[in-house]
PDB file of N, CA and C in Angstrom:
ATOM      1  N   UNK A   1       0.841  -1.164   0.000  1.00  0.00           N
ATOM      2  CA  UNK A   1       0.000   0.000   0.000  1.00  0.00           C
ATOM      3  C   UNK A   1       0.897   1.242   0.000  1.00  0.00           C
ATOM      4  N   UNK A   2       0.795   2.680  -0.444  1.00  0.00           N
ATOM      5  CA  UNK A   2       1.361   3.577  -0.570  1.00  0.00           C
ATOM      6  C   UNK A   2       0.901   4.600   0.397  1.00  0.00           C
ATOM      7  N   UNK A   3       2.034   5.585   0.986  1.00  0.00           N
ATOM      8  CA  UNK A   3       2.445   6.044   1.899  1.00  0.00           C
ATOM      9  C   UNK A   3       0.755   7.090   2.022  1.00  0.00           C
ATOM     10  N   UNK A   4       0.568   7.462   1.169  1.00  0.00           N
ATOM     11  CA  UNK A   4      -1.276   8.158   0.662  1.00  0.00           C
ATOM     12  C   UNK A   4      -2.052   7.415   1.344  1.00  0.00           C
ATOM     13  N   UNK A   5      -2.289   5.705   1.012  1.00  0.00           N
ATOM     14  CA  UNK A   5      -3.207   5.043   1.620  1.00  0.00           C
ATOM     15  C   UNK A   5      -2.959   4.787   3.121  1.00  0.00           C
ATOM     16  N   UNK A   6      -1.823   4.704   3.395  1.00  0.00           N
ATOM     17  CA  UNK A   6      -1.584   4.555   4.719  1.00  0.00           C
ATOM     18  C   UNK A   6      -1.856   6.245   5.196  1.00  0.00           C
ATOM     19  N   UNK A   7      -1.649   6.756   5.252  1.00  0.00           N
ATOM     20  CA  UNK A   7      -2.078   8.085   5.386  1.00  0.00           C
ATOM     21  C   UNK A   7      -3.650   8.404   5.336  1.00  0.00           C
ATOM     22  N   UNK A   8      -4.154   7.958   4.209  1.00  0.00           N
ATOM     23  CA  UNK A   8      -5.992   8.378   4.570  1.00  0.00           C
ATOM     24  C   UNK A   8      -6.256   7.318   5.985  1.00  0.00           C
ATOM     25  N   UNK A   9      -5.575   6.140   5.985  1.00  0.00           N
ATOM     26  CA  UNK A   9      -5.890   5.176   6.959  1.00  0.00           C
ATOM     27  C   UNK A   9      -6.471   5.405   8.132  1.00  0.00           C
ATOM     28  N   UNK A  10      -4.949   6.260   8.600  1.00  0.00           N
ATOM     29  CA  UNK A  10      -4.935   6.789  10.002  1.00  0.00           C
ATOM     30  C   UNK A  10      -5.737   8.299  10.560  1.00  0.00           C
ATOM     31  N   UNK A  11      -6.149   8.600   9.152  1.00  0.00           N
ATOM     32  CA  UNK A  11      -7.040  10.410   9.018  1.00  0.00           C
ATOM     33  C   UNK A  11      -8.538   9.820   9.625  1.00  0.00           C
ATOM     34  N   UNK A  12      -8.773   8.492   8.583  1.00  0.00           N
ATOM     35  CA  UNK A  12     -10.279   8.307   8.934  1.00  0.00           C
ATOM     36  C   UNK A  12      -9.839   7.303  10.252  1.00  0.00           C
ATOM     37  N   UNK A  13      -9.267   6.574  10.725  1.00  0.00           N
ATOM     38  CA  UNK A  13      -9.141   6.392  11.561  1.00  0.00           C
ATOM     39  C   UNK A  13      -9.311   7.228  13.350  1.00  0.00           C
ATOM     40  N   UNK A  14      -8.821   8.294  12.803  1.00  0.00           N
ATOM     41  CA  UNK A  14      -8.508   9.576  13.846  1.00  0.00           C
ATOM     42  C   UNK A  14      -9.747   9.810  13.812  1.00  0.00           C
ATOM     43  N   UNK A  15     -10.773  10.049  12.377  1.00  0.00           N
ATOM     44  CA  UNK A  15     -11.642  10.865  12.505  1.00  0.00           C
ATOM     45  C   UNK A  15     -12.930   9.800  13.279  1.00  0.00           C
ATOM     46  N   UNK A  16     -12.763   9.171  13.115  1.00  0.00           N
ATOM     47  CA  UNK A  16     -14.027   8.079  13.597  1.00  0.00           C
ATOM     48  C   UNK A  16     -13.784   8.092  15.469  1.00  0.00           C
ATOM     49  N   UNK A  17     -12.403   8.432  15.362  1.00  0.00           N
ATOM     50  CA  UNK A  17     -12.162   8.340  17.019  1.00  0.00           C
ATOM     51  C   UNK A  17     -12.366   9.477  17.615  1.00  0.00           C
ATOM     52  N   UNK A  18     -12.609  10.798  16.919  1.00  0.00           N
ATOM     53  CA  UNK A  18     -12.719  11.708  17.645  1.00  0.00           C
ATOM     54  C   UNK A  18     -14.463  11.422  17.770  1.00  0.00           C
ATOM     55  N   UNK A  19     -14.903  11.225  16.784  1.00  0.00           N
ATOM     56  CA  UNK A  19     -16.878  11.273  16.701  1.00  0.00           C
ATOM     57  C   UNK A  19     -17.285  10.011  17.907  1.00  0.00           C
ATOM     58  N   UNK A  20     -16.530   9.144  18.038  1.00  0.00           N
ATOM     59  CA  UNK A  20     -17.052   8.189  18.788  1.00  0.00           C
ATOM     60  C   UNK A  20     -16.992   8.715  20.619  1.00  0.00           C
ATOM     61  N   UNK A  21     -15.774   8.957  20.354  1.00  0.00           N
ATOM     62  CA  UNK A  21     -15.722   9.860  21.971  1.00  0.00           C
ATOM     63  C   UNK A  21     -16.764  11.014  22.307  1.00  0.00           C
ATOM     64  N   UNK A  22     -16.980  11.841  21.056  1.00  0.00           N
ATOM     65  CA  UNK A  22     -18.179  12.762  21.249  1.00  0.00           C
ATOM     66  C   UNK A  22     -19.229  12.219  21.780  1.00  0.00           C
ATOM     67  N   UNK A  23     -19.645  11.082  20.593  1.00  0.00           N
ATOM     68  CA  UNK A  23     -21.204  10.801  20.703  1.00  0.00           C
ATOM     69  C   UNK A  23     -20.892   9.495  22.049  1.00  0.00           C
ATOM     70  N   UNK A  24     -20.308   9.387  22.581  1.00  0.00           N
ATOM     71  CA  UNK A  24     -20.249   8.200  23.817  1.00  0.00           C
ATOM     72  C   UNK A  24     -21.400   8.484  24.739  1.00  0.00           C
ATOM     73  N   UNK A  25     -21.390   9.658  25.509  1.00  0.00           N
ATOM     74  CA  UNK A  25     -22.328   9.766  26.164  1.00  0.00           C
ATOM     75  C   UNK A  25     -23.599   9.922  25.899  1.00  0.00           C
ATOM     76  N   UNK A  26     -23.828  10.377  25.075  1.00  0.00           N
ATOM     77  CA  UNK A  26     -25.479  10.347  24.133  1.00  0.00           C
ATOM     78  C   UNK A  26     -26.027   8.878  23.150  1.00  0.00           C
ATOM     79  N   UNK A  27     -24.956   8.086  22.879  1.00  0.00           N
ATOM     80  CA  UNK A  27     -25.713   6.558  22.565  1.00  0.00           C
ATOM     81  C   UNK A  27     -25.645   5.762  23.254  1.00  0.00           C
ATOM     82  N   UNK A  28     -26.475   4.804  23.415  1.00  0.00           N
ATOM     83  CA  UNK A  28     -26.764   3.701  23.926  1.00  0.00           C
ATOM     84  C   UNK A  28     -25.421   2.694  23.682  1.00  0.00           C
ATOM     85  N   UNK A  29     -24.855   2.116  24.477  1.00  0.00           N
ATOM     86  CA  UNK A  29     -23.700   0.659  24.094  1.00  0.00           C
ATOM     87  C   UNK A  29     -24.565   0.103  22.679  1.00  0.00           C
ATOM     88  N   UNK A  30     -25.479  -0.886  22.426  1.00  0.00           N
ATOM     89  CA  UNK A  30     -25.730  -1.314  21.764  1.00  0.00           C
ATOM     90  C   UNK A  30     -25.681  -0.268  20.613  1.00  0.00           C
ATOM     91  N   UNK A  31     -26.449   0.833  20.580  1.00  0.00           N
ATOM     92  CA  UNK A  31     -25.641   1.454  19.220  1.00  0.00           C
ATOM     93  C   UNK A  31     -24.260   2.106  19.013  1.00  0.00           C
ATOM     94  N   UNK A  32     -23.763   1.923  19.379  1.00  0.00           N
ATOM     95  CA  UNK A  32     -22.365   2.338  19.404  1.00  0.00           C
ATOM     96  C   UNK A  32     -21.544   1.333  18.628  1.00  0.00           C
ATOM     97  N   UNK A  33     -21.903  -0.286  19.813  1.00  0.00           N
ATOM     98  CA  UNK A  33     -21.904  -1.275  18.537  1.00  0.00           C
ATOM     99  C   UNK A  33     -22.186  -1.353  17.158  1.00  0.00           C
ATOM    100  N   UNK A  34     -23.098  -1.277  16.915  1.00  0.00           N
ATOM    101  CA  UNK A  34     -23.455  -0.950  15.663  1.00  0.00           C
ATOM    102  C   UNK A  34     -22.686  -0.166  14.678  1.00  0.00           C
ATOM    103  N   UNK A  35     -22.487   1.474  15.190  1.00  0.00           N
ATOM    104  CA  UNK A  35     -21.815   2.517  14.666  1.00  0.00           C
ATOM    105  C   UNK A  35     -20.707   2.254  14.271  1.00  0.00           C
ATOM    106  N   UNK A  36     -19.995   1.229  15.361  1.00  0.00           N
ATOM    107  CA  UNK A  36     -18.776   0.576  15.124  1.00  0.00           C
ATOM    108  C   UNK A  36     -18.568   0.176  14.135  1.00  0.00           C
ATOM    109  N   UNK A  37     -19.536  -1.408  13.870  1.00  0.00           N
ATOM    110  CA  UNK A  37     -19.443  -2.327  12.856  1.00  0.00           C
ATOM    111  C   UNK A  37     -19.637  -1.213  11.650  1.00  0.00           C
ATOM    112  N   UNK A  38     -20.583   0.095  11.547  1.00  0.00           N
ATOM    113  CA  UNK A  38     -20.950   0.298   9.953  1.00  0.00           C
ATOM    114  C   UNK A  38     -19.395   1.219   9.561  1.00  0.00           C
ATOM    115  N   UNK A  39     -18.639   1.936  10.666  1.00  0.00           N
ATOM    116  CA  UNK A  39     -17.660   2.853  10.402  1.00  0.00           C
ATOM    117  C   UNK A  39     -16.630   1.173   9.526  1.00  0.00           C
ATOM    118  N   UNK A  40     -16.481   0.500  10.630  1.00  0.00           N
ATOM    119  CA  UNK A  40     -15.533  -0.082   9.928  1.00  0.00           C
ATOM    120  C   UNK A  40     -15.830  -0.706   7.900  1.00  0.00           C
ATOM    121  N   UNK A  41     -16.736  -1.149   8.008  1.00  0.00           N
ATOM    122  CA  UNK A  41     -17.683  -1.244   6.693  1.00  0.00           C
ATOM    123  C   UNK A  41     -17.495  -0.133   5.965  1.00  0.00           C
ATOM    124  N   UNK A  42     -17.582   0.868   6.413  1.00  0.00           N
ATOM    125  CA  UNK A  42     -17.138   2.316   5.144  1.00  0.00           C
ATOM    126  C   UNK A  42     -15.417   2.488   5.398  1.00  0.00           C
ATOM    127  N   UNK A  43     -15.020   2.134   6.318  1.00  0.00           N
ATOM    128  CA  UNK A  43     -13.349   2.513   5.952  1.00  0.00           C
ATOM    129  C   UNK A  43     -13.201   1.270   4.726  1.00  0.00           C
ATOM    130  N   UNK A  44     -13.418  -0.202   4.575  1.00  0.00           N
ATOM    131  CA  UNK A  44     -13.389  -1.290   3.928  1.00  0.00           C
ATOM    132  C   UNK A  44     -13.758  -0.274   2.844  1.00  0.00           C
ATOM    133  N   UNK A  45     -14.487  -0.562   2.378  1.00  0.00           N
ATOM    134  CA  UNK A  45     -15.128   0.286   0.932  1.00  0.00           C
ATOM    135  C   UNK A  45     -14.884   1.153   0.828  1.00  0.00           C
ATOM    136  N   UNK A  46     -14.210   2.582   1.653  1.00  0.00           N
ATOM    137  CA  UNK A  46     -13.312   3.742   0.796  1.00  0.00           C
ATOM    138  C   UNK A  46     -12.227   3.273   0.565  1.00  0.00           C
ATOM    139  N   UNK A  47     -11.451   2.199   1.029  1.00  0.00           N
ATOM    140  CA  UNK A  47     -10.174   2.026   0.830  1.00  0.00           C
ATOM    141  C   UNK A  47     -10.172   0.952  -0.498  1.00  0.00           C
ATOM    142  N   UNK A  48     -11.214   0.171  -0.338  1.00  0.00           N
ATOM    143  CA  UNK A  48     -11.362  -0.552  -2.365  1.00  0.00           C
ATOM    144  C   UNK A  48     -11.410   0.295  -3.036  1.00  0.00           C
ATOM    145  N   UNK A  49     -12.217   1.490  -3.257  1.00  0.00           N
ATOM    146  CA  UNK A  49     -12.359   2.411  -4.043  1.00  0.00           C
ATOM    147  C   UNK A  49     -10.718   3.227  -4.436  1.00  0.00           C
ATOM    148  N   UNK A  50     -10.121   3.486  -3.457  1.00  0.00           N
ATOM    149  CA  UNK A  50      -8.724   4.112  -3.552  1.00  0.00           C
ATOM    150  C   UNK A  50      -8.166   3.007  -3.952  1.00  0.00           C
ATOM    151  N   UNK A  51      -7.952   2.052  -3.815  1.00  0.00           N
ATOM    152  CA  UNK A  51      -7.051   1.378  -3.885  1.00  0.00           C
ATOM    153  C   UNK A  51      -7.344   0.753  -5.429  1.00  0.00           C
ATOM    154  N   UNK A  52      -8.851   0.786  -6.130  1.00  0.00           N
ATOM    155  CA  UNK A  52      -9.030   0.403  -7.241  1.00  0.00           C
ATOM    156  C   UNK A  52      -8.638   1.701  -8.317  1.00  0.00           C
ATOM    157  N   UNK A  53      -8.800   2.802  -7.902  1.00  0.00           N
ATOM    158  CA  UNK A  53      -8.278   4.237  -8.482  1.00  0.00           C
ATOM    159  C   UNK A  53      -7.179   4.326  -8.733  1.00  0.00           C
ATOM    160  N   UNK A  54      -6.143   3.856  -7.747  1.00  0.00           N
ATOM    161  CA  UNK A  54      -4.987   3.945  -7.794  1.00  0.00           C
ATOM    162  C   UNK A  54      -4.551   2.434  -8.748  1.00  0.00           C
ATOM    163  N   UNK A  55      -4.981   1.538  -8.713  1.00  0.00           N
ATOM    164  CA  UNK A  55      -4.405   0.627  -9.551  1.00  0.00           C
ATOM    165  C   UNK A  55      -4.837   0.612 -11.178  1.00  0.00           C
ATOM    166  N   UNK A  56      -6.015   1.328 -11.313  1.00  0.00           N
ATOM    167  CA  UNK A  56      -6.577   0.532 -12.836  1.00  0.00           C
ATOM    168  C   UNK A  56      -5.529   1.871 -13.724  1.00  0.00           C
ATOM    169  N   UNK A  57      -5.862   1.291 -15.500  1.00  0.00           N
ATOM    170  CA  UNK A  57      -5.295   2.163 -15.982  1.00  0.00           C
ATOM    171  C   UNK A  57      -5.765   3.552 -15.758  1.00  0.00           C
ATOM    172  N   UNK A  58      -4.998   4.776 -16.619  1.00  0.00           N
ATOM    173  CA  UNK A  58      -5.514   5.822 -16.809  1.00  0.00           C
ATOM    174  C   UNK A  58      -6.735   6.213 -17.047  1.00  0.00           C
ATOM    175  N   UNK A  59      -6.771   5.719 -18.394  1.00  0.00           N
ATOM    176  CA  UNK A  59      -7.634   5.558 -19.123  1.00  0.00           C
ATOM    177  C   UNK A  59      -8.765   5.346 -18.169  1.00  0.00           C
ATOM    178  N   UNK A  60      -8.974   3.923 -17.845  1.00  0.00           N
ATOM    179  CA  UNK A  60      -9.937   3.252 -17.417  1.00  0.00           C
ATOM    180  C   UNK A  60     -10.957   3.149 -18.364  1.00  0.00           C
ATOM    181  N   UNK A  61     -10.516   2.159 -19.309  1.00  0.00           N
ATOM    182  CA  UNK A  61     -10.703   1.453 -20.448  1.00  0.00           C
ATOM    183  C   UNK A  61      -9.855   0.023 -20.574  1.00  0.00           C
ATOM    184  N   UNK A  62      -9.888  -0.363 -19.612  1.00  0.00           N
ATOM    185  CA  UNK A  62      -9.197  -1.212 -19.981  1.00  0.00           C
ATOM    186  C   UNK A  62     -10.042  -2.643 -20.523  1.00  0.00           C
ATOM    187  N   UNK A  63     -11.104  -3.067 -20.048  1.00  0.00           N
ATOM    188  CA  UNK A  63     -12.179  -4.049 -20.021  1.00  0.00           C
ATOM    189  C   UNK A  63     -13.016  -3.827 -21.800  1.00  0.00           C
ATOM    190  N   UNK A  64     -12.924  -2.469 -21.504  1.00  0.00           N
ATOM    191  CA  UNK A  64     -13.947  -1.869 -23.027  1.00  0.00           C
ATOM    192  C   UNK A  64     -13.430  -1.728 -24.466  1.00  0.00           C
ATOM    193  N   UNK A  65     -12.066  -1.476 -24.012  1.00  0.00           N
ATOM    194  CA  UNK A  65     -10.895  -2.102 -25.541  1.00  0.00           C
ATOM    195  C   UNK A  65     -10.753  -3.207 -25.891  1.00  0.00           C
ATOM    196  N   UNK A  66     -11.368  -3.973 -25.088  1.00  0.00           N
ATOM    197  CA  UNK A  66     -10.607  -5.654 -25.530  1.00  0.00           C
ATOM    198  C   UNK A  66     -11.807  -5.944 -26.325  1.00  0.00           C
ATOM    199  N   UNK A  67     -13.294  -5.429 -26.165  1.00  0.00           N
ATOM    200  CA  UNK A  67     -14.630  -5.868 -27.548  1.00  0.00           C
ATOM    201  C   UNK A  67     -14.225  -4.986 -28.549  1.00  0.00           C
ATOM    202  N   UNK A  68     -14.394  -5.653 -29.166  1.00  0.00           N
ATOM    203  CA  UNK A  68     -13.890  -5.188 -30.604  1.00  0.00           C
ATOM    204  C   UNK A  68     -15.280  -4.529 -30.803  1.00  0.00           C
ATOM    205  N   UNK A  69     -15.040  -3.711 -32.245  1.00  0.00           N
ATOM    206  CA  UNK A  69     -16.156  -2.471 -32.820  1.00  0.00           C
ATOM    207  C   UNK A  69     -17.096  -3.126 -33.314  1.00  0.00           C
ATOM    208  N   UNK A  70     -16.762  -4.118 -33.723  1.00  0.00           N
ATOM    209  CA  UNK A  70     -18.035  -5.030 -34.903  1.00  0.00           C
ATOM    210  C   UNK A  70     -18.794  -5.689 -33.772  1.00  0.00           C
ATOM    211  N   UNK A  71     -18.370  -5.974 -32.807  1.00  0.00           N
ATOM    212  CA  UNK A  71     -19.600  -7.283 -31.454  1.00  0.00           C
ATOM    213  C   UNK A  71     -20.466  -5.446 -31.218  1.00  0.00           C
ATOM    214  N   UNK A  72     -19.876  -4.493 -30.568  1.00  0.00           N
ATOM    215  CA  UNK A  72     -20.580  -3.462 -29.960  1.00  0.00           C
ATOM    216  C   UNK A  72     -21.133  -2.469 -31.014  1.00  0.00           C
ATOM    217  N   UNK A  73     -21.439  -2.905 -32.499  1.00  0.00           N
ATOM    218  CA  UNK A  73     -22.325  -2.461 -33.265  1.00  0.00           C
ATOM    219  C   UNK A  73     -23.329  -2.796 -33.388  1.00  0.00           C
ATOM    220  N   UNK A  74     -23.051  -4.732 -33.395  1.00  0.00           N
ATOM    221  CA  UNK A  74     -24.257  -5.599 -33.249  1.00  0.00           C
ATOM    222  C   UNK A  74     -25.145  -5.424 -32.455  1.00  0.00           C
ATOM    223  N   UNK A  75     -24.684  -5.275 -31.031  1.00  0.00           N
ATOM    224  CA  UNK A  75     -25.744  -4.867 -30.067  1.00  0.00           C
ATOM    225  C   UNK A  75     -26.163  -3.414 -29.845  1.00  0.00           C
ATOM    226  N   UNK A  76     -25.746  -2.955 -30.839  1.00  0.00           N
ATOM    227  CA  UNK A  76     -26.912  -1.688 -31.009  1.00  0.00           C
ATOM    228  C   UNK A  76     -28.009  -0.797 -31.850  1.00  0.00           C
ATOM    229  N   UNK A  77     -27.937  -2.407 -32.705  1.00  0.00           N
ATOM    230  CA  UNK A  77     -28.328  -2.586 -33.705  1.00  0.00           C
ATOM    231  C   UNK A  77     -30.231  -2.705 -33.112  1.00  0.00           C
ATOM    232  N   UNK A  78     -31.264  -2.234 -33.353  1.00  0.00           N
ATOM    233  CA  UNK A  78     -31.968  -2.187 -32.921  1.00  0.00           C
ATOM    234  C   UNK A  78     -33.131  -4.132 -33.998  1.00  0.00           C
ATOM    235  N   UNK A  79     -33.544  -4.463 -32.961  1.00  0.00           N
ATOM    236  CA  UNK A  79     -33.860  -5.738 -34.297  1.00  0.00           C
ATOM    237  C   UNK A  79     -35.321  -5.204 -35.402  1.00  0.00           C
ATOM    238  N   UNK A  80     -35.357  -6.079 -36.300  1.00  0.00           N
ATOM    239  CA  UNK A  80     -35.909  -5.706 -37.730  1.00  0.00           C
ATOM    240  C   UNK A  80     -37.703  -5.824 -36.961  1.00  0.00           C
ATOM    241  N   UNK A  81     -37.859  -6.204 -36.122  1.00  0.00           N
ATOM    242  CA  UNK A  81     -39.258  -6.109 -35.644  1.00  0.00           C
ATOM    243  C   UNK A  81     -39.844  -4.818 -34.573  1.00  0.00           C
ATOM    244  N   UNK A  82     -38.581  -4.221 -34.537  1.00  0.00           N
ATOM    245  CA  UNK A  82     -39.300  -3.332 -33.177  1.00  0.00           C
ATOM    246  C   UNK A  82     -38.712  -2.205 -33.914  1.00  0.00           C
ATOM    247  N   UNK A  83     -40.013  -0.673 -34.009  1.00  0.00           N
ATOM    248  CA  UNK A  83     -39.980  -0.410 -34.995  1.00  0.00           C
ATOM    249  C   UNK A  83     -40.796   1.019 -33.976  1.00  0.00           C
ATOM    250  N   UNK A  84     -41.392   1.829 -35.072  1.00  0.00           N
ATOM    251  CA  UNK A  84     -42.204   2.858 -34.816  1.00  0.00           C
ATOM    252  C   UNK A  84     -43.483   2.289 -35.176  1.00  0.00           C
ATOM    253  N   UNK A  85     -44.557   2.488 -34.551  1.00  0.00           N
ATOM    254  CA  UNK A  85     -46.200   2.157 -34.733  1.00  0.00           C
ATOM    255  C   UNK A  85     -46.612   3.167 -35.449  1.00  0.00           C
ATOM    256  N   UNK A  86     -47.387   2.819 -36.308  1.00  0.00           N
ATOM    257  CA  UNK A  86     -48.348   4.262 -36.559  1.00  0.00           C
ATOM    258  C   UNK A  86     -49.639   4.367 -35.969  1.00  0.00           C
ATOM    259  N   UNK A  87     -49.974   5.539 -35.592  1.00  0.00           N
ATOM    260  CA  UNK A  87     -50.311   6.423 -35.318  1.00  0.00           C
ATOM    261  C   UNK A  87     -51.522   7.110 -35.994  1.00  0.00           C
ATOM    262  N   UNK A  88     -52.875   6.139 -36.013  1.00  0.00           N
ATOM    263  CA  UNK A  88     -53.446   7.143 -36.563  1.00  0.00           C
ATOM    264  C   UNK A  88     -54.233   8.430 -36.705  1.00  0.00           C
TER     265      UNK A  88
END
């Protein structure tokens, strides 16, 4: 991991620790639990997100270059039965 990711790590880390000490006396244990489990659940999933940002190409094309032009014409090809109605 790069010195960035380790770095947001310990930011949202910090930041979840300052909110939890706030809100201590105003929630209940059982939600706190909770709060717990969902903070950790969003650090998991901002850090895929960075960590998928930081790895894919530039571009981010990489999946969509490999179909060739002729398959992604076909499917947009509308078929010979579905059409405009008329209208009278």
């Amino acid at each position: 991991m790069s010195r960035d990711g380790e770095r947001l790590i310990e930011l949202v880390n910090e930041l979840g620790s300052r909110v939890s000490h706030a809100l201590t006396d105003m929630v209940p244990p059982a939600a706190q639990v909770h709060l717990i489990n969902a903070q950790r659940e969003l650090i998991t999933a901002l850090m895929l997100i960075y960590e998928h940002r930081v790895t894919t190409t530039p571009g981010g094309r990489g999946r969509r270059a490999a179909t060739s032009p002729r398959k992604a014409a076909a499917r947009r090809r509308t078929p010979a039965r579905a059409g405009k109605i008329p209208i009278e």
